[in-house]
N, C-alpha and C. Protein backbone atom coordinates (compact mmCIF):
# COMPACT_ATOMS: atom_id res chain seq x y z
N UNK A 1 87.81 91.18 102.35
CA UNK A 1 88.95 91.39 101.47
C UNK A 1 88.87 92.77 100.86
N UNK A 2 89.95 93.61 100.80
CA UNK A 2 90.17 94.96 100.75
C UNK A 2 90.76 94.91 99.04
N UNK A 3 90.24 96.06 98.06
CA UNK A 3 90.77 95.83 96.93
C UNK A 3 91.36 97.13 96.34
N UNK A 4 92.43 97.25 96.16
CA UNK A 4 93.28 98.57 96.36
C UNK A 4 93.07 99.04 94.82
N UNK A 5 93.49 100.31 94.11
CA UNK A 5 93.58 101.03 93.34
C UNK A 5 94.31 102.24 93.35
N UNK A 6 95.67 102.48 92.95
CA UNK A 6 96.27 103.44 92.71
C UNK A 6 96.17 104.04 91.93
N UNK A 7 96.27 105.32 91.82
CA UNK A 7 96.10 106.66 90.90
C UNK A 7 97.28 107.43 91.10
N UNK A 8 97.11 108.49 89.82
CA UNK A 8 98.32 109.75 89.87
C UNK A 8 99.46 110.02 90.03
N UNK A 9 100.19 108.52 89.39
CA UNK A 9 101.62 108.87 88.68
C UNK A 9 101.29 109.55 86.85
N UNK A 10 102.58 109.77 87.51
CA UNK A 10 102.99 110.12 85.61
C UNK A 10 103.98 110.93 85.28
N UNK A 11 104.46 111.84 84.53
CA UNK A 11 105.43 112.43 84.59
C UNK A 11 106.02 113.72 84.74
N UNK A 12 107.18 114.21 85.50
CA UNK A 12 107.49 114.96 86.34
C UNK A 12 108.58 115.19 85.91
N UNK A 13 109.21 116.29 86.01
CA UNK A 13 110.90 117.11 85.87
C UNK A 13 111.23 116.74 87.39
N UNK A 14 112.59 116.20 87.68
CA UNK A 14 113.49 116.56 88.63
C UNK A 14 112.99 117.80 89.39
N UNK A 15 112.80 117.58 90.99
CA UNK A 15 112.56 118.65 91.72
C UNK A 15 110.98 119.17 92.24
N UNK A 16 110.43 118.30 91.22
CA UNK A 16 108.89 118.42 90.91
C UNK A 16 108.30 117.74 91.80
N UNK A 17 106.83 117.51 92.03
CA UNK A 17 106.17 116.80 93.21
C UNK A 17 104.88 116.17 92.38
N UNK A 18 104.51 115.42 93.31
CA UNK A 18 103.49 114.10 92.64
C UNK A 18 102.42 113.81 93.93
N UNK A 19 101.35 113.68 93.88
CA UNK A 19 100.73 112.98 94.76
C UNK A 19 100.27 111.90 94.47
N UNK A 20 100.02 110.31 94.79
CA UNK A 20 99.46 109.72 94.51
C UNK A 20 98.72 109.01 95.53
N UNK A 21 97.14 108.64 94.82
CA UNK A 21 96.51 108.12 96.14
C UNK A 21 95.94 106.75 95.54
N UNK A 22 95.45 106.06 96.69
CA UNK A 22 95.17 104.81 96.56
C UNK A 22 93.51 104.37 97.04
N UNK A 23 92.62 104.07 96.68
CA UNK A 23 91.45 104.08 96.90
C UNK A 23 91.11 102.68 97.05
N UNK A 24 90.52 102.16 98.50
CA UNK A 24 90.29 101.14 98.99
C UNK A 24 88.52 100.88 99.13
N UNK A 25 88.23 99.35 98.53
CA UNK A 25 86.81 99.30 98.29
C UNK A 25 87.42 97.74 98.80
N UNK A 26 85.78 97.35 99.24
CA UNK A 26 85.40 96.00 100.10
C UNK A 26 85.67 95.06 101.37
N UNK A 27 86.45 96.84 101.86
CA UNK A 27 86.62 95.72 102.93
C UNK A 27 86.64 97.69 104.20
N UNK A 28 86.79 97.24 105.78
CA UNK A 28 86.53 98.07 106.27
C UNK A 28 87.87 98.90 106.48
N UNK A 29 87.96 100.09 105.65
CA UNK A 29 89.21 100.58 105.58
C UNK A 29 90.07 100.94 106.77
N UNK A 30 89.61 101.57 108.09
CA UNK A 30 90.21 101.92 109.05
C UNK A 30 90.53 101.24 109.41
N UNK A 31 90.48 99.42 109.57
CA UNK A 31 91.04 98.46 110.15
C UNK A 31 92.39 98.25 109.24
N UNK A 32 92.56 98.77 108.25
CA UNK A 32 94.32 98.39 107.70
C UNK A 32 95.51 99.50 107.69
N UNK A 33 96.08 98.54 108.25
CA UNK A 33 97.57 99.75 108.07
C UNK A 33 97.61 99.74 106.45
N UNK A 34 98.50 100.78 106.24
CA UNK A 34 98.94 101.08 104.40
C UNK A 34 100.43 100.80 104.37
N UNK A 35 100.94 100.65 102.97
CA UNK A 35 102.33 100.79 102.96
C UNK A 35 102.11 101.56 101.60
N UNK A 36 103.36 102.11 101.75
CA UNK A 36 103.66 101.94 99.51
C UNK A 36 105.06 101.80 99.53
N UNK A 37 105.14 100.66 98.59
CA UNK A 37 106.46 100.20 97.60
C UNK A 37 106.40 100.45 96.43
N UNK A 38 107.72 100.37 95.98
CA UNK A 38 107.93 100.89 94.56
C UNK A 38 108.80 99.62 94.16
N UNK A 39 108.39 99.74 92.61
CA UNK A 39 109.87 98.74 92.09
C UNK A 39 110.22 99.46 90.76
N UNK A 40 111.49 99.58 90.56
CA UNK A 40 112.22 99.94 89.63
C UNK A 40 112.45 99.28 88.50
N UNK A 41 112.88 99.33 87.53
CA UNK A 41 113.04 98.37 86.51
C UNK A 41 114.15 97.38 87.07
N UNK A 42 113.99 96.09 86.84
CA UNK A 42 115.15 95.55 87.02
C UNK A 42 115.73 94.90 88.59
N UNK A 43 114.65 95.66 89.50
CA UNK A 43 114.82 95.96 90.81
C UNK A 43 114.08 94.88 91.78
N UNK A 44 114.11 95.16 92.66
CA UNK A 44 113.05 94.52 93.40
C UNK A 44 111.99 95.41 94.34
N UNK A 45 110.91 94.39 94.57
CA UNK A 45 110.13 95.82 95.08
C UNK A 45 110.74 96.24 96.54
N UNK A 46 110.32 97.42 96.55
CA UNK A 46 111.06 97.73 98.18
C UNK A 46 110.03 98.66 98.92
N UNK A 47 110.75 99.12 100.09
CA UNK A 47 109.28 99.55 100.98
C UNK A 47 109.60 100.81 100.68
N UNK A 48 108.58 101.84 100.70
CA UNK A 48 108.53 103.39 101.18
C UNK A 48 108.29 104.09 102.13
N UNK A 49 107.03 103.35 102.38
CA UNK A 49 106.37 103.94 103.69
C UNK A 49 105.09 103.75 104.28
N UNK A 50 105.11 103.60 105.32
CA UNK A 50 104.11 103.28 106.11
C UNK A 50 103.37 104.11 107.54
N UNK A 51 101.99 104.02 107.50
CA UNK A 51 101.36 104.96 108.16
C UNK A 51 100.44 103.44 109.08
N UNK A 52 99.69 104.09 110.38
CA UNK A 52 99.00 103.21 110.92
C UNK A 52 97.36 103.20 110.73
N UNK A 53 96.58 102.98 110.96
CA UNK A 53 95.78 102.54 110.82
C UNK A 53 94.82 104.25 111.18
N UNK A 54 95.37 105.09 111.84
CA UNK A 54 94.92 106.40 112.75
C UNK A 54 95.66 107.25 111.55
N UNK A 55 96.78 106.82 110.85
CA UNK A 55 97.18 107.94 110.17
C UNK A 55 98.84 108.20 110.59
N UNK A 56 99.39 108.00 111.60
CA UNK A 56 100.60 108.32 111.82
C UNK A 56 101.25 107.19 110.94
N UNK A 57 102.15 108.26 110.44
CA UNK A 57 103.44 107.80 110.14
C UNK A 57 104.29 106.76 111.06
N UNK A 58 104.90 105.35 110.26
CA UNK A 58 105.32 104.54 111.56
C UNK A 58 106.89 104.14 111.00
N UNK A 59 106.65 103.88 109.72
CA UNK A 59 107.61 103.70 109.08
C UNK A 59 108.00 104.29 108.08
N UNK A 60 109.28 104.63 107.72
CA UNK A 60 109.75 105.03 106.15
C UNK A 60 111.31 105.06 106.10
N UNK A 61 111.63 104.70 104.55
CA UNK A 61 112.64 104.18 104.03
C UNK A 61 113.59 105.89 104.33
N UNK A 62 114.83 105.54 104.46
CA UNK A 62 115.85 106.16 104.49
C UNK A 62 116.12 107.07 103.47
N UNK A 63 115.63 106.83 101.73
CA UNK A 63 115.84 107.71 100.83
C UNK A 63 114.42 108.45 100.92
N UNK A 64 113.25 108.45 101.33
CA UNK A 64 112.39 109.43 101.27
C UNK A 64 112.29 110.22 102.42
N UNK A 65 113.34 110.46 103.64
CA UNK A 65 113.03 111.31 104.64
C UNK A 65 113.77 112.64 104.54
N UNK A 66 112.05 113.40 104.57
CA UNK A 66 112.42 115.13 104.42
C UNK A 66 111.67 115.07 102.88
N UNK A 67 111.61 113.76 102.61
CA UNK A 67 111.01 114.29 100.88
C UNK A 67 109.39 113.96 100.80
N UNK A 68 109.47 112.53 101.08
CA UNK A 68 107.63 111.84 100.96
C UNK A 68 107.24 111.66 102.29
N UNK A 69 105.79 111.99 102.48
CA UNK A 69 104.69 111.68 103.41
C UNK A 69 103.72 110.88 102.96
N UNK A 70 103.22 110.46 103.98
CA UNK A 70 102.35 109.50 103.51
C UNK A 70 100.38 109.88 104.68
N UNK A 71 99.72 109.95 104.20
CA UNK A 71 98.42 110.34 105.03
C UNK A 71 97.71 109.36 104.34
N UNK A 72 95.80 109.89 105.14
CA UNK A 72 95.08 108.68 104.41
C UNK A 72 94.05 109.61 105.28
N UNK A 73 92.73 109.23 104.65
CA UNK A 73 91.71 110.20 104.78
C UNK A 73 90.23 108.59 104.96
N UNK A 74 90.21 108.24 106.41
CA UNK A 74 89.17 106.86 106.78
C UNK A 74 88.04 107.22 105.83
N UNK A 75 87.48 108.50 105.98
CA UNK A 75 85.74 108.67 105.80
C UNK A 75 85.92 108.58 104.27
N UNK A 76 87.11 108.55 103.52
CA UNK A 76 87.27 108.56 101.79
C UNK A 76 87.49 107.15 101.37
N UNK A 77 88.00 106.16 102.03
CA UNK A 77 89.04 104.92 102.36
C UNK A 77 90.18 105.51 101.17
N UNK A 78 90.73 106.17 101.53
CA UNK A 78 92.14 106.30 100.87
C UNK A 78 93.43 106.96 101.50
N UNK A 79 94.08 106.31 101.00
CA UNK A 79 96.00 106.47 101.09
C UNK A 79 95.87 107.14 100.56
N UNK A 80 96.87 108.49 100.67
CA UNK A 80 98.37 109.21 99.55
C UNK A 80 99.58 108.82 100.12
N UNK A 81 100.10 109.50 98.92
CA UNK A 81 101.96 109.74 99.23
C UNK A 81 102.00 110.84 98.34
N UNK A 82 102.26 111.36 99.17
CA UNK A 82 102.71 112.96 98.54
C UNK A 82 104.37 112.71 98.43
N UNK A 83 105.34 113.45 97.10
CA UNK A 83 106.26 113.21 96.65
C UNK A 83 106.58 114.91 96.73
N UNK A 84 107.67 115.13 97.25
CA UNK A 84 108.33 116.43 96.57
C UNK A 84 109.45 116.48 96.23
N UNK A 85 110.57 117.06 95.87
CA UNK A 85 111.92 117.14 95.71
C UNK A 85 112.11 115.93 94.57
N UNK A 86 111.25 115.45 93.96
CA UNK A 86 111.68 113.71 93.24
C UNK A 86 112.64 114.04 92.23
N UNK A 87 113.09 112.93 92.58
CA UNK A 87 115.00 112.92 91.73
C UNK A 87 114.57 111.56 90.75
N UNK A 88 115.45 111.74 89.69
CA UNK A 88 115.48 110.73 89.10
C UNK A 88 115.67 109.05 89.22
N UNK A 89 116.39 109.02 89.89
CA UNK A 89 116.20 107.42 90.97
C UNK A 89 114.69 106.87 91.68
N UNK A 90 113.95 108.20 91.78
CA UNK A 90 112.52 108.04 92.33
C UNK A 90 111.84 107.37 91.07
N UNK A 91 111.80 107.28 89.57
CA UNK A 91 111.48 106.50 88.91
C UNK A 91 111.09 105.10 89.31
N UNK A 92 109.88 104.70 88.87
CA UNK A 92 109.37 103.56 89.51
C UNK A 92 108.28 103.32 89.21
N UNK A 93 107.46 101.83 89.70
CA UNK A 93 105.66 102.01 89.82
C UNK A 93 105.56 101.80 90.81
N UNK A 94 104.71 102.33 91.56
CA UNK A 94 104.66 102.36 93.05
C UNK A 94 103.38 101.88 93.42
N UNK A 95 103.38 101.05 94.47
CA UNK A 95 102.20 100.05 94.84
C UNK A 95 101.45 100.75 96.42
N UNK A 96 99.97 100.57 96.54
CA UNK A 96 100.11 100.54 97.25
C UNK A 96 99.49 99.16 98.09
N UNK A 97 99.12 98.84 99.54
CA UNK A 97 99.23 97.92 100.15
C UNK A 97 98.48 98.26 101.75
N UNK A 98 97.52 96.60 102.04
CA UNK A 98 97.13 96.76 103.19
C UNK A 98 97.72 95.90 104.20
N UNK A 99 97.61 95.73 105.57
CA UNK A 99 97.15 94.61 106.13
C UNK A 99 96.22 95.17 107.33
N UNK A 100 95.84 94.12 107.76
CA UNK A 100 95.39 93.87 109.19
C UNK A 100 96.73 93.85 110.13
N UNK A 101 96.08 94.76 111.34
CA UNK A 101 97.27 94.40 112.09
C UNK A 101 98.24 95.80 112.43
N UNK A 102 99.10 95.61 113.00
CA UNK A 102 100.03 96.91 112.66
C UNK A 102 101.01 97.36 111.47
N UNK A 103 101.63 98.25 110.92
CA UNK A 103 102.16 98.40 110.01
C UNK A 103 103.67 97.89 110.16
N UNK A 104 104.08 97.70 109.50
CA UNK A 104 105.63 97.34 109.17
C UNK A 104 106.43 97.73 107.95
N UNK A 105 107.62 97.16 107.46
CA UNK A 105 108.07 97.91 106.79
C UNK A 105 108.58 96.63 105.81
N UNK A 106 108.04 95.91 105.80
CA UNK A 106 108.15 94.31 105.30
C UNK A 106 106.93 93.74 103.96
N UNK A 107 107.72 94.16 103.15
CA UNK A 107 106.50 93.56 101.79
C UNK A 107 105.79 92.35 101.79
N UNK A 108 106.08 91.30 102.63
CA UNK A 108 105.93 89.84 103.20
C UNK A 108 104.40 90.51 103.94
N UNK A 109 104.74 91.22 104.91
CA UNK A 109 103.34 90.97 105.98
C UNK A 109 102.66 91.64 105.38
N UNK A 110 102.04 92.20 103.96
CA UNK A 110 100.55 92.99 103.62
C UNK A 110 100.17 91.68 102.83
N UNK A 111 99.07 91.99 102.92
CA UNK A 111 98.22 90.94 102.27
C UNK A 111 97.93 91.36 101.31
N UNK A 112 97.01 92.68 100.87
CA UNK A 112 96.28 92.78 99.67
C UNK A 112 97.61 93.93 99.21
N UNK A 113 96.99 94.56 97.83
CA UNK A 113 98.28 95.12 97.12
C UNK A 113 97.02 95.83 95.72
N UNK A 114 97.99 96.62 95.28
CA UNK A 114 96.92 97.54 93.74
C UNK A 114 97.94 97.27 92.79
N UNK A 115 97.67 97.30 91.89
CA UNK A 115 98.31 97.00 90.70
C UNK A 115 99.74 97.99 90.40
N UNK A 116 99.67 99.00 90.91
CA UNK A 116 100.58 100.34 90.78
C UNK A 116 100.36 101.52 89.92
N UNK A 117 100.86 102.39 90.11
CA UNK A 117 100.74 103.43 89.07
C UNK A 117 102.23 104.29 88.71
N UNK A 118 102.67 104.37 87.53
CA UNK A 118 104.06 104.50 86.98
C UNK A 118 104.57 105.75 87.42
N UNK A 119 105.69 106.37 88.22
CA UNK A 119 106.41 107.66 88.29
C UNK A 119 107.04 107.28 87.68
N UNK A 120 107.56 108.05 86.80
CA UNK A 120 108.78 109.17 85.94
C UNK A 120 108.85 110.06 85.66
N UNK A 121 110.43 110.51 86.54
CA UNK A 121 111.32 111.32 86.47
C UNK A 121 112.26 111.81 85.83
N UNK A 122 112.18 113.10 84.83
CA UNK A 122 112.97 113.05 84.02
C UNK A 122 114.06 114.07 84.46
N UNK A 123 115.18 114.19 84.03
CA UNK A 123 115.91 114.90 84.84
C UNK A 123 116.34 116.16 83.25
């Protein structure tokens, strides 16, 4: 069992950039795909993006393309998501997420999950 930890939200002007990474302990990291979702106030959580297990990019949501990437560094066990251009709608806490298996773009198929860490965007 893999136990996630997000870092390095917080707050940002419109236009500004954010990295946040996610640091994976107890379980063997290169065996999980990543995701990160965000949820908004009020919202539901939704997907962002997803990388495979090697690092490529497999999936990502329609409002972060051209803006967020997503990498991951095995020999560290950690995810990022690098943020640039963030607009005020990017407000959120953003999770991140494993599974076994291949990646998807489906909050249903990860198993484990981190508590989140808060972006805001102020405009």
């Amino acid at each position: 069992q893999v136990q996630l930890v997000e870092s390095g939200g917080g707050l940002v002007q419109a236009g500004g950039s954010l990295r946040l990474s996610c640091a994976a302990s107890g379980g063997i990291f290169s065996s999980y795909s990543m995701g990160w979702f965000r949820q908004a106030p009020g919202k539901e959580r939704e997907f962002v993006i997803a990388c495979s297990r090697r690092g490529s990019v497999t999936y990502y949501a329609d409002f972060v393309k051209g803006r967020f990437t997503i990498s991951r560094d095995n020999a560290k066990n950690t995810v990022y998501l690098q943020m640039n251009s963030l607009k005020p709608e990017d407000t959120a806490v953003y999770y991140c997420a494993a599974r076994q298996g291949l990646s998807t773009d489906r909050l249903d198929d990860y198993d484990y999950w981190g508590q989140g860490t808060q972006v805001t965007v102020s405009s």
